[in-house]
C-alpha atoms as a PDB file:
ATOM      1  CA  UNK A   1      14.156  79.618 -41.999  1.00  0.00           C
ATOM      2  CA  UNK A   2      16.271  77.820 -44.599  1.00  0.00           C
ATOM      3  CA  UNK A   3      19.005  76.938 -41.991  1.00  0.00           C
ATOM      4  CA  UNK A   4      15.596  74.821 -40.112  1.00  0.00           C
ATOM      5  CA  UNK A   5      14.656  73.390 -43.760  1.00  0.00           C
ATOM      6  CA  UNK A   6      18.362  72.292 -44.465  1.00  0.00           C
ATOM      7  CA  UNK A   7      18.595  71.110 -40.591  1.00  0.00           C
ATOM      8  CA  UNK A   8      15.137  68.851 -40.738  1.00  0.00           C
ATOM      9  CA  UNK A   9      16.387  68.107 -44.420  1.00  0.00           C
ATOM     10  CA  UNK A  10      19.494  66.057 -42.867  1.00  0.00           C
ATOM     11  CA  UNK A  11      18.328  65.201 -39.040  1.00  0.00           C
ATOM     12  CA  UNK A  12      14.651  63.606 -40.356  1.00  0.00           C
ATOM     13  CA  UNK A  13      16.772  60.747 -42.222  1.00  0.00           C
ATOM     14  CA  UNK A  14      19.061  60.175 -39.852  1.00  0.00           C
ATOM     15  CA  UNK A  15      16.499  60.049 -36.990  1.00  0.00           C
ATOM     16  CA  UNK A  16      14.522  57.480 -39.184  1.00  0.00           C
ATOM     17  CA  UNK A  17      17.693  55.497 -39.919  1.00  0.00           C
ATOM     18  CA  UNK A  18      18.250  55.748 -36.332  1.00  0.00           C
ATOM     19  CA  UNK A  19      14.517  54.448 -35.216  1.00  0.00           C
ATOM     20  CA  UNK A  20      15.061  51.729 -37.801  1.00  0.00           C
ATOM     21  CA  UNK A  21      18.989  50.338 -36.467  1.00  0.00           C
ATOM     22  CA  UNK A  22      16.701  50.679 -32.948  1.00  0.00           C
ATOM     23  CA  UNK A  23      14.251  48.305 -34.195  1.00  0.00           C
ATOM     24  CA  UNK A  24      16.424  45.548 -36.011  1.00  0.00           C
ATOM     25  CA  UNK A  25      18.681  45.404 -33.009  1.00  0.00           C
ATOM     26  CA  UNK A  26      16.106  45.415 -30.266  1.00  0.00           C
ATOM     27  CA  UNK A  27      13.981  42.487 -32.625  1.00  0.00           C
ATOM     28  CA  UNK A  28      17.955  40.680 -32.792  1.00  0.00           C
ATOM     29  CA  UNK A  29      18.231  41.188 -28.701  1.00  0.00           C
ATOM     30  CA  UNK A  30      14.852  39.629 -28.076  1.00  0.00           C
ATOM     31  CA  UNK A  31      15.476  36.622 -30.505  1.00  0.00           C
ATOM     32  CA  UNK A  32      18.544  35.877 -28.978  1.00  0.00           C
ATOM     33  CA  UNK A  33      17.181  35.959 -25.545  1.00  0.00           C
ATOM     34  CA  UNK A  34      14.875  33.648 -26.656  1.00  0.00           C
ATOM     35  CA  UNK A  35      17.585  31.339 -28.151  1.00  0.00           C
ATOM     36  CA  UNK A  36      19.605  31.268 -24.887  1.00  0.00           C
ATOM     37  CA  UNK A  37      16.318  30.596 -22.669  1.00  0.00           C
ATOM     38  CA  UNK A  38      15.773  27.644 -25.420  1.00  0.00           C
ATOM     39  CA  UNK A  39      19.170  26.529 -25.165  1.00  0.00           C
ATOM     40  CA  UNK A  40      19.458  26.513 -21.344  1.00  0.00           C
ATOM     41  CA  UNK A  41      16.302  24.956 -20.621  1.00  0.00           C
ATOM     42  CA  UNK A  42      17.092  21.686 -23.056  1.00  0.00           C
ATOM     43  CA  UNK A  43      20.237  21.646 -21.439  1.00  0.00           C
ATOM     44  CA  UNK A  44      18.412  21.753 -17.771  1.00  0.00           C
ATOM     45  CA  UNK A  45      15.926  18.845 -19.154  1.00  0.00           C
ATOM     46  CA  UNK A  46      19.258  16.827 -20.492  1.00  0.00           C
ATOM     47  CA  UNK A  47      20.530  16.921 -16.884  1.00  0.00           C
ATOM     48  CA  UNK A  48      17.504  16.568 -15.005  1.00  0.00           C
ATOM     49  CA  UNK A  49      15.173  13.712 -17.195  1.00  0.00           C
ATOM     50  CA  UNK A  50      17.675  11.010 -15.900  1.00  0.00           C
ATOM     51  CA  UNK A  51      17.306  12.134 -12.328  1.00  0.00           C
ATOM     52  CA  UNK A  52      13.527  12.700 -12.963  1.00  0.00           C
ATOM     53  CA  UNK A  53      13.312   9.321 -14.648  1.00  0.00           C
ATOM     54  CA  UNK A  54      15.131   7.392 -12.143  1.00  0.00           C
ATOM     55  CA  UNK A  55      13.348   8.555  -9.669  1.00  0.00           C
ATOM     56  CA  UNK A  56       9.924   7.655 -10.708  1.00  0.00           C
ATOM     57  CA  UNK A  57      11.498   4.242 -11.550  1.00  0.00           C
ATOM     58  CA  UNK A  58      12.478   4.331  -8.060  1.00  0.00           C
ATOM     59  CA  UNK A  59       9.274   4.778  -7.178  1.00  0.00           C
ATOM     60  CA  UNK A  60       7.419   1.967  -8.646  1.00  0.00           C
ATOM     61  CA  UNK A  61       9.771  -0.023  -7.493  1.00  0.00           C
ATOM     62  CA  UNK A  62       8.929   0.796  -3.921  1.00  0.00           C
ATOM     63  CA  UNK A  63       5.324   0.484  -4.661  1.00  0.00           C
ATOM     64  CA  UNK A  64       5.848  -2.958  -6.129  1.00  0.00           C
ATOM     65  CA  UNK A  65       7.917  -3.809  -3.158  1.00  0.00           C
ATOM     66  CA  UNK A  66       5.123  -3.056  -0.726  1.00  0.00           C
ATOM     67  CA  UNK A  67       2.079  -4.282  -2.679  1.00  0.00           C
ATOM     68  CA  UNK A  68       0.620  -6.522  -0.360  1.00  0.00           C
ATOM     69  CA  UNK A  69       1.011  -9.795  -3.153  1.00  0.00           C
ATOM     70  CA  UNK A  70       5.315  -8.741  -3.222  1.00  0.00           C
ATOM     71  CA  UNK A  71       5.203  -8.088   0.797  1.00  0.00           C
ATOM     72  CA  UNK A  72       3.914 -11.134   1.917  1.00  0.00           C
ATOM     73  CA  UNK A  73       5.760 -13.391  -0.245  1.00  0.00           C
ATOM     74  CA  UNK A  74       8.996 -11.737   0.021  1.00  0.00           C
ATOM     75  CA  UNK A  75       8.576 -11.935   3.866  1.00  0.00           C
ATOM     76  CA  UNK A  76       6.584 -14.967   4.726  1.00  0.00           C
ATOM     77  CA  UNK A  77       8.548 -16.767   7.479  1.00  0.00           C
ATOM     78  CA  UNK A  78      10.579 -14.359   8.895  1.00  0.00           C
ATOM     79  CA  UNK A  79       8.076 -14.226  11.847  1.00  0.00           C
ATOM     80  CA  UNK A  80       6.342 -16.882  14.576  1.00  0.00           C
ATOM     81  CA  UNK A  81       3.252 -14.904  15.533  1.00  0.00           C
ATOM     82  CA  UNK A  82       0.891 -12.694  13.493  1.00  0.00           C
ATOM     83  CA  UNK A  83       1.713  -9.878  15.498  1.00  0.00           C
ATOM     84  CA  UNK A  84       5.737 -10.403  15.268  1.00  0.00           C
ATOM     85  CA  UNK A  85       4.579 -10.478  11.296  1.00  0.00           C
ATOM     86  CA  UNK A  86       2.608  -7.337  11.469  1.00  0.00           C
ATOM     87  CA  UNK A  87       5.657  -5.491  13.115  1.00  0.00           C
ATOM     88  CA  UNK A  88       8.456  -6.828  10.702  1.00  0.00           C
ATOM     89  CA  UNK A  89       5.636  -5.563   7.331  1.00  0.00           C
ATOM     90  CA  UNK A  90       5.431  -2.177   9.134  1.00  0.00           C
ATOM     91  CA  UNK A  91       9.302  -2.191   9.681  1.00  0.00           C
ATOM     92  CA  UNK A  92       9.720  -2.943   5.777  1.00  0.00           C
ATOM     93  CA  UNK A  93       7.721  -0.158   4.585  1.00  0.00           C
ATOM     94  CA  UNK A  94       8.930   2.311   6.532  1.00  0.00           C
ATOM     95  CA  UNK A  95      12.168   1.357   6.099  1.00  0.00           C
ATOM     96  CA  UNK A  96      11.709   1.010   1.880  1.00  0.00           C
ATOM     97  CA  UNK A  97       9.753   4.431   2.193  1.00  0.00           C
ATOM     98  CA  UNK A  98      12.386   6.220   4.191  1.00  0.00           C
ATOM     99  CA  UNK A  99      15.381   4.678   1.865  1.00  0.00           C
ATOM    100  CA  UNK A 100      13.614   6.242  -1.086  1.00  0.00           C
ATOM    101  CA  UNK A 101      12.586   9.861   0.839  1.00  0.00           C
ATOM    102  CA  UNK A 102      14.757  11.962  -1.250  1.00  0.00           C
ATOM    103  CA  UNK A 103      13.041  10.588  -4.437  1.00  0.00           C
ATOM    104  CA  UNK A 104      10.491  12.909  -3.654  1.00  0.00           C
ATOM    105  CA  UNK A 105      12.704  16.508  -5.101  1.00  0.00           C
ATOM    106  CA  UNK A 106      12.522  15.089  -8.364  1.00  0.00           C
ATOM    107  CA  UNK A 107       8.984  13.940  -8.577  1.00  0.00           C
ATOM    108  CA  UNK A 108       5.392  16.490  -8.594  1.00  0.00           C
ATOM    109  CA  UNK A 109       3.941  16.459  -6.121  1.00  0.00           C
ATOM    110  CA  UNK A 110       0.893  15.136  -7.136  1.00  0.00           C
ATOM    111  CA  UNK A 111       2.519  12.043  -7.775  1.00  0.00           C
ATOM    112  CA  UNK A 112       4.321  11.881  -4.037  1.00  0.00           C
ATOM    113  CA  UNK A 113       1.144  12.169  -2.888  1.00  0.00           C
ATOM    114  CA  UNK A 114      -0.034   9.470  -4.743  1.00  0.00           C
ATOM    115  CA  UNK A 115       2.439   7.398  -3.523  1.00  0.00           C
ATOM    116  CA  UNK A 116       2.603   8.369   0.273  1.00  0.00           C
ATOM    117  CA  UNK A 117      -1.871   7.574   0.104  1.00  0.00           C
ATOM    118  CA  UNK A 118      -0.609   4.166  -1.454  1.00  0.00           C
ATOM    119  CA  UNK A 119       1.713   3.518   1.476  1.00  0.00           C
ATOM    120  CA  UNK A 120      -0.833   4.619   4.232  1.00  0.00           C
ATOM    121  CA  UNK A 121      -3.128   2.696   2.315  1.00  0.00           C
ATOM    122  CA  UNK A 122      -1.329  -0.521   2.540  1.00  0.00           C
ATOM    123  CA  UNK A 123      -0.460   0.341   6.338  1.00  0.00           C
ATOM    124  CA  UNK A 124      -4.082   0.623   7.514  1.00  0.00           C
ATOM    125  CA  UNK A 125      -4.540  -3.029   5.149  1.00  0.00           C
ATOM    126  CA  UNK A 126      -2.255  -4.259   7.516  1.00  0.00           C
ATOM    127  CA  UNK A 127      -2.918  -2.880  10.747  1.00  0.00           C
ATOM    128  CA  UNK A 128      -6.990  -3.545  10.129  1.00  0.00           C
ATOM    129  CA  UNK A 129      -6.218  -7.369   9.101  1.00  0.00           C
ATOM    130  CA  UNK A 130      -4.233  -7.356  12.071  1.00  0.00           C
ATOM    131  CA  UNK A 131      -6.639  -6.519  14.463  1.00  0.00           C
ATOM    132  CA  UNK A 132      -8.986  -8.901  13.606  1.00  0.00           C
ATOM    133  CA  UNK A 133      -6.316 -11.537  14.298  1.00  0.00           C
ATOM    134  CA  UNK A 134      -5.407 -13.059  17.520  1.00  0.00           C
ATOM    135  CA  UNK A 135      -1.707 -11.516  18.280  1.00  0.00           C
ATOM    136  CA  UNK A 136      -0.592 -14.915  18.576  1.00  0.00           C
ATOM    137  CA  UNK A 137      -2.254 -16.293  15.749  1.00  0.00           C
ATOM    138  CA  UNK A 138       0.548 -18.062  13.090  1.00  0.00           C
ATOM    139  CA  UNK A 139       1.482 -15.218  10.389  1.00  0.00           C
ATOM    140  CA  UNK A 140       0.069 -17.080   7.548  1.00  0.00           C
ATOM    141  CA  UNK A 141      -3.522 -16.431   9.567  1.00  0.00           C
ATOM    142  CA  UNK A 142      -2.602 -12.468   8.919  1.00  0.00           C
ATOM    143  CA  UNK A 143      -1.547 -12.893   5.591  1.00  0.00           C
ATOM    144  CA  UNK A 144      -5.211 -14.776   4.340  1.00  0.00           C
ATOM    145  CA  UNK A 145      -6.662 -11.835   6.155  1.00  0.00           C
ATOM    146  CA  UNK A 146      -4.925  -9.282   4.112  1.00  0.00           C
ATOM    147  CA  UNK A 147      -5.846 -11.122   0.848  1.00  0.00           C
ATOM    148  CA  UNK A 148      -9.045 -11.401   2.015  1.00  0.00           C
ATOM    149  CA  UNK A 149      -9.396  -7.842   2.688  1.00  0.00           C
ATOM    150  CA  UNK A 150      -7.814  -7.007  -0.612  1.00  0.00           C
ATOM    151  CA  UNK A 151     -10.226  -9.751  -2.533  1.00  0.00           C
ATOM    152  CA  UNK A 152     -13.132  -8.162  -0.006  1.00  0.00           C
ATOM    153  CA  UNK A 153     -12.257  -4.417  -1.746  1.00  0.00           C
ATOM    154  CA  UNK A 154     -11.567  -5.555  -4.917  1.00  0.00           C
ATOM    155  CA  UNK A 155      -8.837  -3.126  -4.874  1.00  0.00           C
ATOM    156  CA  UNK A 156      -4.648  -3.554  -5.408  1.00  0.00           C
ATOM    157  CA  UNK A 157      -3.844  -0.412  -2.680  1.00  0.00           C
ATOM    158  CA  UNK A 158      -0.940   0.361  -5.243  1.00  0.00           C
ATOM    159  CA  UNK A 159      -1.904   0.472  -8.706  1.00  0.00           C
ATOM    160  CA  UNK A 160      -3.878   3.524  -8.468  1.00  0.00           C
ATOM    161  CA  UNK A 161      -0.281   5.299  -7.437  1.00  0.00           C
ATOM    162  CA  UNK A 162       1.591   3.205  -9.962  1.00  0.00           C
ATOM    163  CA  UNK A 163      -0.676   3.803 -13.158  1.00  0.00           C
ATOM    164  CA  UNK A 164      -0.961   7.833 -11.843  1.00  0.00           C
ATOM    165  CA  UNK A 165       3.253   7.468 -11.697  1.00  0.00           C
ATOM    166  CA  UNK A 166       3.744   5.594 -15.274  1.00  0.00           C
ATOM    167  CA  UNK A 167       0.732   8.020 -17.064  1.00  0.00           C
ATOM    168  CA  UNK A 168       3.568  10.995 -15.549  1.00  0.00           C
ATOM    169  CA  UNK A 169       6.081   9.192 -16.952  1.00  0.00           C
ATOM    170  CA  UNK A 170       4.901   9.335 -20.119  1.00  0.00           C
ATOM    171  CA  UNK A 171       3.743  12.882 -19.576  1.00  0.00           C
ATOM    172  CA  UNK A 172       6.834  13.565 -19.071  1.00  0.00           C
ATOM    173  CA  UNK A 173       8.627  11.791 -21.798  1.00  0.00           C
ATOM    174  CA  UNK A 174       6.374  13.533 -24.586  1.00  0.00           C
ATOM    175  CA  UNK A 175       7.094  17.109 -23.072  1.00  0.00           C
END
């Protein structure tokens, strides 16, 4: 009986010293876990908030380029007939959209959605001025429809995409 005394005598400290090393270095473990993770992830946001940022910038600037205003002034007389005008618009967008595809990796989605609505939006502007102009009409006839329709909406088709981009932006920024 005195040999389990003098045993529980030395192994009851030793276990508690032992239970209380276990606890200090699983509490160190977890806090440096939690370091690293903190450390990786700023590093991850200093690499990617460029890309991120660039590519929203991107982005408005392919929804200013298509805004119907930028559009039609940037491409008035490049055409004879309304129709040769609505194919050369159409030609512009897609060709501005598909130039800034890859944009889409670094953006929500949310916002590419917002910004793919804003180019379908501008395309059925286009195609539904168009068809209530003669084909053969000049192009500036297709171009007062368009700003009629736009005036007749009350409605830029790209600043709802552009103000939902630049609010993300922001978003973003403050993360």
């Amino acid at each position: 009986m005195e040999i389990v005394t003098d045993l529980l005598k030395i192994l009851l400290p030793a276990a508690l010293v032992l239970y209380a090393m276990y606890l200090t270095v699983t509490a160190f473990l977890k806090k440096q876990f939690a370091d690293k993770q903190l450390e990786n992830r700023s590093k991850k946001i200093e690499i990617t908030l460029p890309i991120r940022l660039q590519a929203y910038e991107r982005m408005c600037l392919f929804l200013e380029r298509i805004s119907p205003n930028n559009l039609l002034i940037r491409l008035n007389g490049s055409a004879t007939q309304a129709i040769e005008f609505q194919q050369i618009l159409m030609r512009e967008i897609r060709e501005e959209f598909n130039h800034n595809l890859s944009q889409q990796v670094y953006m929500s989605h949310e916002a590419w959605e917002q910004v793919r609505a804003a180019q379908q939006e501008v395309i059925t502007l286009i195609n539904q001025a168009a068809s209530e102009v003669a084909s053969d009409a000049a192009p500036l006839d297709l171009a007062k429809k368009i700003f009629e329709k736009i005036i007749q909406e009350n409605r830029n088709p790209t600043a709802s995409a552009l103000k939902f981009i630049k609010d993300e932006i922001q978003q973003e920024l403050l993360d």
